[in-house]
PDB file of N, CA and C in Angstrom:
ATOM      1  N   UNK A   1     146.796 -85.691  25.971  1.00  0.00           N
ATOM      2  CA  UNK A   1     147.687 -84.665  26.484  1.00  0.00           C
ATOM      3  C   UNK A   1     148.695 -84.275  25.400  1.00  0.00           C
ATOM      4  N   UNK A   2     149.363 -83.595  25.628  1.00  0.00           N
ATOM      5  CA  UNK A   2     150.103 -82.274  24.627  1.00  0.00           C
ATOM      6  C   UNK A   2     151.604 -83.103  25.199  1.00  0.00           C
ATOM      7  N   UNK A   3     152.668 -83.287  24.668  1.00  0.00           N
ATOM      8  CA  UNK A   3     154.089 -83.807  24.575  1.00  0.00           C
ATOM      9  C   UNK A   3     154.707 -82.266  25.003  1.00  0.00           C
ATOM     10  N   UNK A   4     155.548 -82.437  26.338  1.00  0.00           N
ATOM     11  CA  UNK A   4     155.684 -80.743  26.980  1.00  0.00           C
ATOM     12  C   UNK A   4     157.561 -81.728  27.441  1.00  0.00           C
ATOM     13  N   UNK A   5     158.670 -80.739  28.067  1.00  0.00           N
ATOM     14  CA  UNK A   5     159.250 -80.894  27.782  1.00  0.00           C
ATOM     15  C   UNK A   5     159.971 -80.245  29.299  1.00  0.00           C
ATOM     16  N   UNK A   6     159.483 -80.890  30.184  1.00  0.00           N
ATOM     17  CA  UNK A   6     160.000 -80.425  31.846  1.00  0.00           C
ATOM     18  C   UNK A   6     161.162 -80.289  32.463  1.00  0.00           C
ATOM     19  N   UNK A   7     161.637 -81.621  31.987  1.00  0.00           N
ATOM     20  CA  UNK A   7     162.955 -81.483  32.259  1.00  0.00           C
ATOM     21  C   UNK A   7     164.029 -81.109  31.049  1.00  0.00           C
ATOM     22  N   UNK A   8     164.351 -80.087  31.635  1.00  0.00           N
ATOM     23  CA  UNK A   8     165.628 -79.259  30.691  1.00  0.00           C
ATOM     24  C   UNK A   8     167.462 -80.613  30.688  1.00  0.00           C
ATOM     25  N   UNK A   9     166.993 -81.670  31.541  1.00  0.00           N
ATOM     26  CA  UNK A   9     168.524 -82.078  31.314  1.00  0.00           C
ATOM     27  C   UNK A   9     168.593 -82.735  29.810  1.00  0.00           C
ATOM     28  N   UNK A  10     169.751 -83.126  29.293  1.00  0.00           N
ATOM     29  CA  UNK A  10     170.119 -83.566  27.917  1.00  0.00           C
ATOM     30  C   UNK A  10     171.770 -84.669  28.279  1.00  0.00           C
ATOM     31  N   UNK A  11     171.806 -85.552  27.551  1.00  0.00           N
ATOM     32  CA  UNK A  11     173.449 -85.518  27.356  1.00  0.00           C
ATOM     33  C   UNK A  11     173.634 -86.141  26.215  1.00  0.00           C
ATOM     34  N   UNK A  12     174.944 -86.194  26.086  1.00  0.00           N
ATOM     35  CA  UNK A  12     175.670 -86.539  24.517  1.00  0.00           C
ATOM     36  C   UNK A  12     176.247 -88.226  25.196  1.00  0.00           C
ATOM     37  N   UNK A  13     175.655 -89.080  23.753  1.00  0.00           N
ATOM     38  CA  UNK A  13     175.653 -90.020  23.845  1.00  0.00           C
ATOM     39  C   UNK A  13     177.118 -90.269  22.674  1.00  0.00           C
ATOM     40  N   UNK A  14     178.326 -90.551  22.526  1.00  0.00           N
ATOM     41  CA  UNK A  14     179.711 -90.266  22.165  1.00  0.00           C
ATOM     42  C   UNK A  14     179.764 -91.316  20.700  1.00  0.00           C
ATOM     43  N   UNK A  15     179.727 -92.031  21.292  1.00  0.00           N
ATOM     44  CA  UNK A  15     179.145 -93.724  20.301  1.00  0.00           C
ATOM     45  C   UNK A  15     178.479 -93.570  18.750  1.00  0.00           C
ATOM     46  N   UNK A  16     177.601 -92.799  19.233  1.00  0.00           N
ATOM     47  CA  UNK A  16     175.882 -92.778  18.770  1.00  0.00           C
ATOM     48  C   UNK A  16     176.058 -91.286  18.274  1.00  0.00           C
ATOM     49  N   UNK A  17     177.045 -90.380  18.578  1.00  0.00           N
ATOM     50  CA  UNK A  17     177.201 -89.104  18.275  1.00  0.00           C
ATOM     51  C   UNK A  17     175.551 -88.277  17.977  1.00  0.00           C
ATOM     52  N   UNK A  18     175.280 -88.460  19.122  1.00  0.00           N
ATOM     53  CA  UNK A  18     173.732 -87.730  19.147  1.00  0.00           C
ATOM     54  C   UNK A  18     173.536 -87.522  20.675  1.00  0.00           C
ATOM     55  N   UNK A  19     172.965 -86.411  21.131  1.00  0.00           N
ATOM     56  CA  UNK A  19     172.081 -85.672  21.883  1.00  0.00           C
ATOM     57  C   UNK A  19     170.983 -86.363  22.546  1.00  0.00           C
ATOM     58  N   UNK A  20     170.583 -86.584  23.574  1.00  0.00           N
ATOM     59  CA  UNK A  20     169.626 -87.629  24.492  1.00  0.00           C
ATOM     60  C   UNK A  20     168.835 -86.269  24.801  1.00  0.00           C
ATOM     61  N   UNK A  21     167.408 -86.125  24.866  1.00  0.00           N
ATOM     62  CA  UNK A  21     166.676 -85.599  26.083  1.00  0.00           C
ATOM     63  C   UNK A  21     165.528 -86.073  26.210  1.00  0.00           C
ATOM     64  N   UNK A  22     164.303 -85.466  26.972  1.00  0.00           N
ATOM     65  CA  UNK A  22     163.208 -86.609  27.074  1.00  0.00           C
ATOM     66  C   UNK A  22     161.538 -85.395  27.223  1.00  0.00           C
ATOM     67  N   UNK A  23     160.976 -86.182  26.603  1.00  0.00           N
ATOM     68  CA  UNK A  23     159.584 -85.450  26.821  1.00  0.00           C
ATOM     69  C   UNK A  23     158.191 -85.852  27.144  1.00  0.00           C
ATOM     70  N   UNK A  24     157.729 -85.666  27.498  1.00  0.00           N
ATOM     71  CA  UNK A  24     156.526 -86.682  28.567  1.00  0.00           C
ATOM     72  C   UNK A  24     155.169 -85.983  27.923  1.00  0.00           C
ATOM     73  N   UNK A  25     154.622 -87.244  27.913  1.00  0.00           N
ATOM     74  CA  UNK A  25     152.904 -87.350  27.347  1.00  0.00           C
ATOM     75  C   UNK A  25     152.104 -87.352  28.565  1.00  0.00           C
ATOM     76  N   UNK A  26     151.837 -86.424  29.452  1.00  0.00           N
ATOM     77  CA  UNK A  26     151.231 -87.180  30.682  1.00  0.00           C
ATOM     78  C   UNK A  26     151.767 -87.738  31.176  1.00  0.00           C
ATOM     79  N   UNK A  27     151.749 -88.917  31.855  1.00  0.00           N
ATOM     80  CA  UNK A  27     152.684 -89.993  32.457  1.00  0.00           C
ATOM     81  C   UNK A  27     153.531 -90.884  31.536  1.00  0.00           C
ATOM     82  N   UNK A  28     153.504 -90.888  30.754  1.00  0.00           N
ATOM     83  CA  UNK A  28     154.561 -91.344  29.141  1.00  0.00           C
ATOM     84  C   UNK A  28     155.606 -90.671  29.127  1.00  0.00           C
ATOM     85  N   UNK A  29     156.690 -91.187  29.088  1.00  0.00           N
ATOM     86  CA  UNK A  29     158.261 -90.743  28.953  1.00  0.00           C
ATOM     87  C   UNK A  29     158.619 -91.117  27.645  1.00  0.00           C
ATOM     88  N   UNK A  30     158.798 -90.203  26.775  1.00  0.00           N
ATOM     89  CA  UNK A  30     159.311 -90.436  25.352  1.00  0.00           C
ATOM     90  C   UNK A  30     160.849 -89.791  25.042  1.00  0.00           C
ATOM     91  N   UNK A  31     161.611 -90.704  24.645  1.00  0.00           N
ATOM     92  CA  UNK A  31     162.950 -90.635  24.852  1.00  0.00           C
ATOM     93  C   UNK A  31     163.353 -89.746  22.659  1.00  0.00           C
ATOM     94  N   UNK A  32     163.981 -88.606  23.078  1.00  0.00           N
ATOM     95  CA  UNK A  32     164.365 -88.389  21.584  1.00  0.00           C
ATOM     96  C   UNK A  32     165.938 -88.225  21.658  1.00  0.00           C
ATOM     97  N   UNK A  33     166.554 -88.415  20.870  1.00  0.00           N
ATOM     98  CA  UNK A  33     168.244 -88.591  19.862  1.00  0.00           C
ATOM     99  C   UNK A  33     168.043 -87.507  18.896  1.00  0.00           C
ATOM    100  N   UNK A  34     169.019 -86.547  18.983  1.00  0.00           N
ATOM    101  CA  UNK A  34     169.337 -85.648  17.759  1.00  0.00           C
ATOM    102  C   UNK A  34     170.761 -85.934  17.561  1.00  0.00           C
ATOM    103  N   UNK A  35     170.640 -86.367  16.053  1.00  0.00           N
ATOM    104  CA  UNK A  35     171.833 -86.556  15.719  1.00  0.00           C
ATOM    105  C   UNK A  35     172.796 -85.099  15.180  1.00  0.00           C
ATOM    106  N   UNK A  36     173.857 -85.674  15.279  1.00  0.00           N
ATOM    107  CA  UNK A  36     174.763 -84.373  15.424  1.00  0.00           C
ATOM    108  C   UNK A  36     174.434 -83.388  13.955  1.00  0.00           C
ATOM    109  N   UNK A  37     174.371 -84.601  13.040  1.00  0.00           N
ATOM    110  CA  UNK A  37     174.161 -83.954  11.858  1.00  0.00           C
ATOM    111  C   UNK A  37     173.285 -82.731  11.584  1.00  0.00           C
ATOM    112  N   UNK A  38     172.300 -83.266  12.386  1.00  0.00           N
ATOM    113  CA  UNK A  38     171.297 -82.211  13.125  1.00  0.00           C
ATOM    114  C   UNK A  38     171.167 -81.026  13.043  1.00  0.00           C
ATOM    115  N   UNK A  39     172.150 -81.213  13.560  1.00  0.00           N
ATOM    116  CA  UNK A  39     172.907 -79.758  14.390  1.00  0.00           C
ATOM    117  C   UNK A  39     174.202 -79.059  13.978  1.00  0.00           C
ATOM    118  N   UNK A  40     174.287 -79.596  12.763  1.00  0.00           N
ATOM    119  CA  UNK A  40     175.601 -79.219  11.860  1.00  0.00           C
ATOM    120  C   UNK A  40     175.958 -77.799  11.461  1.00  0.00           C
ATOM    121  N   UNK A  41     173.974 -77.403  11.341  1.00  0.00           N
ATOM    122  CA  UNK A  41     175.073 -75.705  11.049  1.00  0.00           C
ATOM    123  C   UNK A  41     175.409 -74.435  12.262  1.00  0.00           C
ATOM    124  N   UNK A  42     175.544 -75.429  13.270  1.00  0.00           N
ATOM    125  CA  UNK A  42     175.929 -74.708  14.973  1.00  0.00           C
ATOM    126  C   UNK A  42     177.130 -75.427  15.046  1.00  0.00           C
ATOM    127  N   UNK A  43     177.353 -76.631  14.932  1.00  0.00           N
ATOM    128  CA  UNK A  43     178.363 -76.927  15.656  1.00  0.00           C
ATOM    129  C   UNK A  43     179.430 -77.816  14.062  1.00  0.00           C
ATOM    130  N   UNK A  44     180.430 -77.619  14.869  1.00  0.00           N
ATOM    131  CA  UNK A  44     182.074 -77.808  14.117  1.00  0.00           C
ATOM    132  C   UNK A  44     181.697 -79.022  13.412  1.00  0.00           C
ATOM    133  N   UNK A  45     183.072 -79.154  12.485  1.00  0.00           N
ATOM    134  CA  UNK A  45     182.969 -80.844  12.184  1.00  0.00           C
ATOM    135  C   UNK A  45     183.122 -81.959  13.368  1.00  0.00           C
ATOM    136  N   UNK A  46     184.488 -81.021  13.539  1.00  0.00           N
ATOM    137  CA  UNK A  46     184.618 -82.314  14.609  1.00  0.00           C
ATOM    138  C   UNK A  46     184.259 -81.693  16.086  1.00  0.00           C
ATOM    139  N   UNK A  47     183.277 -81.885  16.697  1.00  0.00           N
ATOM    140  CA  UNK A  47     182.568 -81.073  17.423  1.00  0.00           C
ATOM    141  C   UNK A  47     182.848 -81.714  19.250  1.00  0.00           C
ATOM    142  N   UNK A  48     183.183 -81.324  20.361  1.00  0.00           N
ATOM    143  CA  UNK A  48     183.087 -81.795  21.110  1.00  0.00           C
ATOM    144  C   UNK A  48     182.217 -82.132  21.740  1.00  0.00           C
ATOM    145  N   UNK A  49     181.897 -82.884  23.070  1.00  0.00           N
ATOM    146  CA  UNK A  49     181.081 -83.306  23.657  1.00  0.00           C
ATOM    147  C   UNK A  49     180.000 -81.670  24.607  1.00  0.00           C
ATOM    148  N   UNK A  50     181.327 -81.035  24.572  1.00  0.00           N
ATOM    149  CA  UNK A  50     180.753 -79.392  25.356  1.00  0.00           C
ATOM    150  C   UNK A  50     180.094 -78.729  23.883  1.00  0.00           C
ATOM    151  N   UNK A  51     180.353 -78.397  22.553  1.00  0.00           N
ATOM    152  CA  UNK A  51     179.784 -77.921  21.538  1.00  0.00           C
ATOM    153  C   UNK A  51     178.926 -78.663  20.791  1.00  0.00           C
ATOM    154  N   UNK A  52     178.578 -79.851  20.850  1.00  0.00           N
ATOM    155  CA  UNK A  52     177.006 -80.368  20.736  1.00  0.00           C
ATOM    156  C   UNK A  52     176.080 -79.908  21.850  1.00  0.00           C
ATOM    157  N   UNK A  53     176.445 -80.030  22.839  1.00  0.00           N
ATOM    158  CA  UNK A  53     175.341 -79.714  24.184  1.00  0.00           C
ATOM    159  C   UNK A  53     175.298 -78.297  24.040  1.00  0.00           C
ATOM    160  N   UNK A  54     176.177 -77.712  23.947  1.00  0.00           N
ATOM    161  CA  UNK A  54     175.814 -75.665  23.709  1.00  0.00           C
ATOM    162  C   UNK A  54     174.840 -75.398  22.453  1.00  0.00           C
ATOM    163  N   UNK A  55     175.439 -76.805  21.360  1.00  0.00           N
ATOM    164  CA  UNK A  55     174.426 -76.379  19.871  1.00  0.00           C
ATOM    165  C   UNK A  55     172.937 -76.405  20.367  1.00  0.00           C
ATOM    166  N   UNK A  56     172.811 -77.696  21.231  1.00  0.00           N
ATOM    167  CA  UNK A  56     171.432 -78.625  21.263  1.00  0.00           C
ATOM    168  C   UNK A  56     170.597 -76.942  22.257  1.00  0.00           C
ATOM    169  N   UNK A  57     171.601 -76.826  22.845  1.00  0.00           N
ATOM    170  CA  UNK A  57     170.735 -75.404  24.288  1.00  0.00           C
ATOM    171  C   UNK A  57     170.605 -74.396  23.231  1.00  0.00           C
ATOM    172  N   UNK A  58     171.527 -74.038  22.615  1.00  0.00           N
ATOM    173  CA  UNK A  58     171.004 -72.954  21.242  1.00  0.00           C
ATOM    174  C   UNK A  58     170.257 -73.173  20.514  1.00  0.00           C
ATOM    175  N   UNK A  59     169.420 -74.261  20.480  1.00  0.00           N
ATOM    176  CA  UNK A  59     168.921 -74.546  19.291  1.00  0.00           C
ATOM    177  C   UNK A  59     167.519 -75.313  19.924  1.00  0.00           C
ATOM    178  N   UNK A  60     167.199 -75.235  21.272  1.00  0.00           N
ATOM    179  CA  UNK A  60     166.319 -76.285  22.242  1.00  0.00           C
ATOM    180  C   UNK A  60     165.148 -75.757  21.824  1.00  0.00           C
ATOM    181  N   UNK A  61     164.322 -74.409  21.168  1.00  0.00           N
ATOM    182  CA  UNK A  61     163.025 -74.260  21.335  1.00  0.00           C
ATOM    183  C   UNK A  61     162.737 -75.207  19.910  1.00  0.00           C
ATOM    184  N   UNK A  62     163.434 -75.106  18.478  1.00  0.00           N
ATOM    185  CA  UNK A  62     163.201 -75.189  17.112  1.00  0.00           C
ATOM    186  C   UNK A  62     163.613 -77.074  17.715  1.00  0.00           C
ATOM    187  N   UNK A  63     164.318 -77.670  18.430  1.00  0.00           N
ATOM    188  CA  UNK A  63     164.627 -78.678  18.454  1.00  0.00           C
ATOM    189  C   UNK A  63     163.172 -79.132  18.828  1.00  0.00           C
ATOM    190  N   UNK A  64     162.838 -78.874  20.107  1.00  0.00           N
ATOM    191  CA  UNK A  64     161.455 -79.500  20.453  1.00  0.00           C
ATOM    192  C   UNK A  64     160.107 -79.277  19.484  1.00  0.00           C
ATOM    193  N   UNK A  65     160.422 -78.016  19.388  1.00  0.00           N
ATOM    194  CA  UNK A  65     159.060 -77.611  17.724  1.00  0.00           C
ATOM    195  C   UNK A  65     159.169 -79.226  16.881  1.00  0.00           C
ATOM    196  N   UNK A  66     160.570 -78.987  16.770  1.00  0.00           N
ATOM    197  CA  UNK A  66     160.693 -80.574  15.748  1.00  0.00           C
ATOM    198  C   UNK A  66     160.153 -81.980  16.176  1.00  0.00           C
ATOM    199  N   UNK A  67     160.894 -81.876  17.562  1.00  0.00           N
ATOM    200  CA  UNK A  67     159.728 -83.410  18.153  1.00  0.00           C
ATOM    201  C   UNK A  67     158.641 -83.692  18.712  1.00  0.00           C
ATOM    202  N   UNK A  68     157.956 -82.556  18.583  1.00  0.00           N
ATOM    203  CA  UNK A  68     156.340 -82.719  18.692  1.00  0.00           C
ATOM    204  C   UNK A  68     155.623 -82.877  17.508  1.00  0.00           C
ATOM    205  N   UNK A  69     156.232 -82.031  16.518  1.00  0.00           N
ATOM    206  CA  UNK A  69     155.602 -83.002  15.099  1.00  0.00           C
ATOM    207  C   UNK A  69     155.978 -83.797  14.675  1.00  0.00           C
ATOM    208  N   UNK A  70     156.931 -84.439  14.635  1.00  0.00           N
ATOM    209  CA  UNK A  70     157.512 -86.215  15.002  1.00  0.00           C
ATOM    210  C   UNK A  70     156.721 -86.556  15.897  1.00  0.00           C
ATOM    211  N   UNK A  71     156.480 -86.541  16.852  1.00  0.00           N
ATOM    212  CA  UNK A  71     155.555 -87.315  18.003  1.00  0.00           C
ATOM    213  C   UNK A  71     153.903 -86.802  17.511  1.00  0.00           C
ATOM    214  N   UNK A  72     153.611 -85.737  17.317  1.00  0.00           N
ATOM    215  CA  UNK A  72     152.275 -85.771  16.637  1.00  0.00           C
ATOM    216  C   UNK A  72     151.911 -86.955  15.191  1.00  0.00           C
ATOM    217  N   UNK A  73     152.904 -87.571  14.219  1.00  0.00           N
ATOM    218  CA  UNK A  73     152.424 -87.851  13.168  1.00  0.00           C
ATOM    219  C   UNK A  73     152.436 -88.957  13.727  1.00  0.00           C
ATOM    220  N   UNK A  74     153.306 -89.656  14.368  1.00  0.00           N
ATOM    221  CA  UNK A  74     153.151 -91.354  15.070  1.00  0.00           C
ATOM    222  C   UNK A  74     153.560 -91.367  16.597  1.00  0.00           C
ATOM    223  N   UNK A  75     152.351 -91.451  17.514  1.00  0.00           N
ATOM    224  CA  UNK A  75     153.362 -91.521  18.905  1.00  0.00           C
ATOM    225  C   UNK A  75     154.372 -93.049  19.160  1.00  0.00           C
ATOM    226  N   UNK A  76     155.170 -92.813  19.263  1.00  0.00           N
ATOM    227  CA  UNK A  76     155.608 -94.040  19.563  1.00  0.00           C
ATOM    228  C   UNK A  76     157.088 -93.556  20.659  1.00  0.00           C
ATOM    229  N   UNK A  77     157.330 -94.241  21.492  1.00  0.00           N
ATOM    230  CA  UNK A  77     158.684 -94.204  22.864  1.00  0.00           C
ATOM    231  C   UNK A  77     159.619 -93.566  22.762  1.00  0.00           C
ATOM    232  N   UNK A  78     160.067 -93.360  21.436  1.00  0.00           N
ATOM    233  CA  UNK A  78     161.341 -93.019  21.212  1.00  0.00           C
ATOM    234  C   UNK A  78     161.481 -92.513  20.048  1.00  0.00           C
ATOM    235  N   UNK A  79     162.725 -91.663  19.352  1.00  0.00           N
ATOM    236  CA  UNK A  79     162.803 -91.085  17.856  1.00  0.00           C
ATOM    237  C   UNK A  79     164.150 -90.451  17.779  1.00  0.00           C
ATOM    238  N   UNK A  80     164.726 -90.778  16.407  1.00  0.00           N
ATOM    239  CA  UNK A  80     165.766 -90.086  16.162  1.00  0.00           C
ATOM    240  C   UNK A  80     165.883 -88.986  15.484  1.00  0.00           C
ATOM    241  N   UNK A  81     165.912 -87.889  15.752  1.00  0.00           N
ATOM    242  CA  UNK A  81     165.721 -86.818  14.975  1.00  0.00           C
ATOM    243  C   UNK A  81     167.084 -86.699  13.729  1.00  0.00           C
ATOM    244  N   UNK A  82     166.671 -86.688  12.594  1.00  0.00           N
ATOM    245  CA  UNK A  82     168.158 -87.030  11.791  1.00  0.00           C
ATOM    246  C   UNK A  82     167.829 -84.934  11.153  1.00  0.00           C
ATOM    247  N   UNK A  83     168.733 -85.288  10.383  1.00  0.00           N
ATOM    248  CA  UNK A  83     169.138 -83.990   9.182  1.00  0.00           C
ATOM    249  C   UNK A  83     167.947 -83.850   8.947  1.00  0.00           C
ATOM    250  N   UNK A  84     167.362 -84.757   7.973  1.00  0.00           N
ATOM    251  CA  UNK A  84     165.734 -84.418   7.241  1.00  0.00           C
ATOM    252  C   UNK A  84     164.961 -83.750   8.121  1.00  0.00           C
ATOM    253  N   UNK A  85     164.791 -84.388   9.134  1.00  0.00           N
ATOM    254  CA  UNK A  85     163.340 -83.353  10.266  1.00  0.00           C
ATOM    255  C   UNK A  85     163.560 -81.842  10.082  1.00  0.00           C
ATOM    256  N   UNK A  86     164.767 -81.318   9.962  1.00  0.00           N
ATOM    257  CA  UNK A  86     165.183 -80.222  10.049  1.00  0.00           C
ATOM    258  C   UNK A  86     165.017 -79.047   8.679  1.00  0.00           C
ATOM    259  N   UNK A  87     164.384 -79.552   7.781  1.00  0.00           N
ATOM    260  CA  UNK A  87     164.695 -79.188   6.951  1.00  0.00           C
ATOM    261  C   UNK A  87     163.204 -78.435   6.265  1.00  0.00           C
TER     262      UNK A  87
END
């Protein structure tokens, strides 16, 4: 099966300064992290918890483009999407 992306919820993890959402293989729940850095040329330096989540929704089709070819080269549960993927 194809890594598809159903549920639209997300949240900001504060700690970890990265973006949570989730995308499913079939019955497989694969958990991805975008780090803020990520998402640096949308959102501020010092960026709030409301302007990461507006970057991540501005930016949700090219975000997922990104973690399906992350999840295409190795499937594995989980992934952090850093700066590099983006590039």
């Amino acid at each position: 099966m194809a890594l598809t992306f159903p549920n639209t919820s997300r949240s900001y993890d504060e700690t970890a300064r990265r973006v949570r959402f989730l995308g499913h293989d079939g019955m497989f729940e694969v958990k991805f992290f975008v780090e803020i850095g990520a998402l640096s040329k949308i959102v501020s330096r010092a960026p709030s918890e409301a302007d990461c989540l507006a970057a991540f929704d501005a930016a949700r089709s090219s975000v997922q483009d990104i973690a399906r070819k992350a999840y295409g080269r190795d499937r594995r549960d989980s992934y952090v999407l850093t700066e590099a993927h983006f590039k």
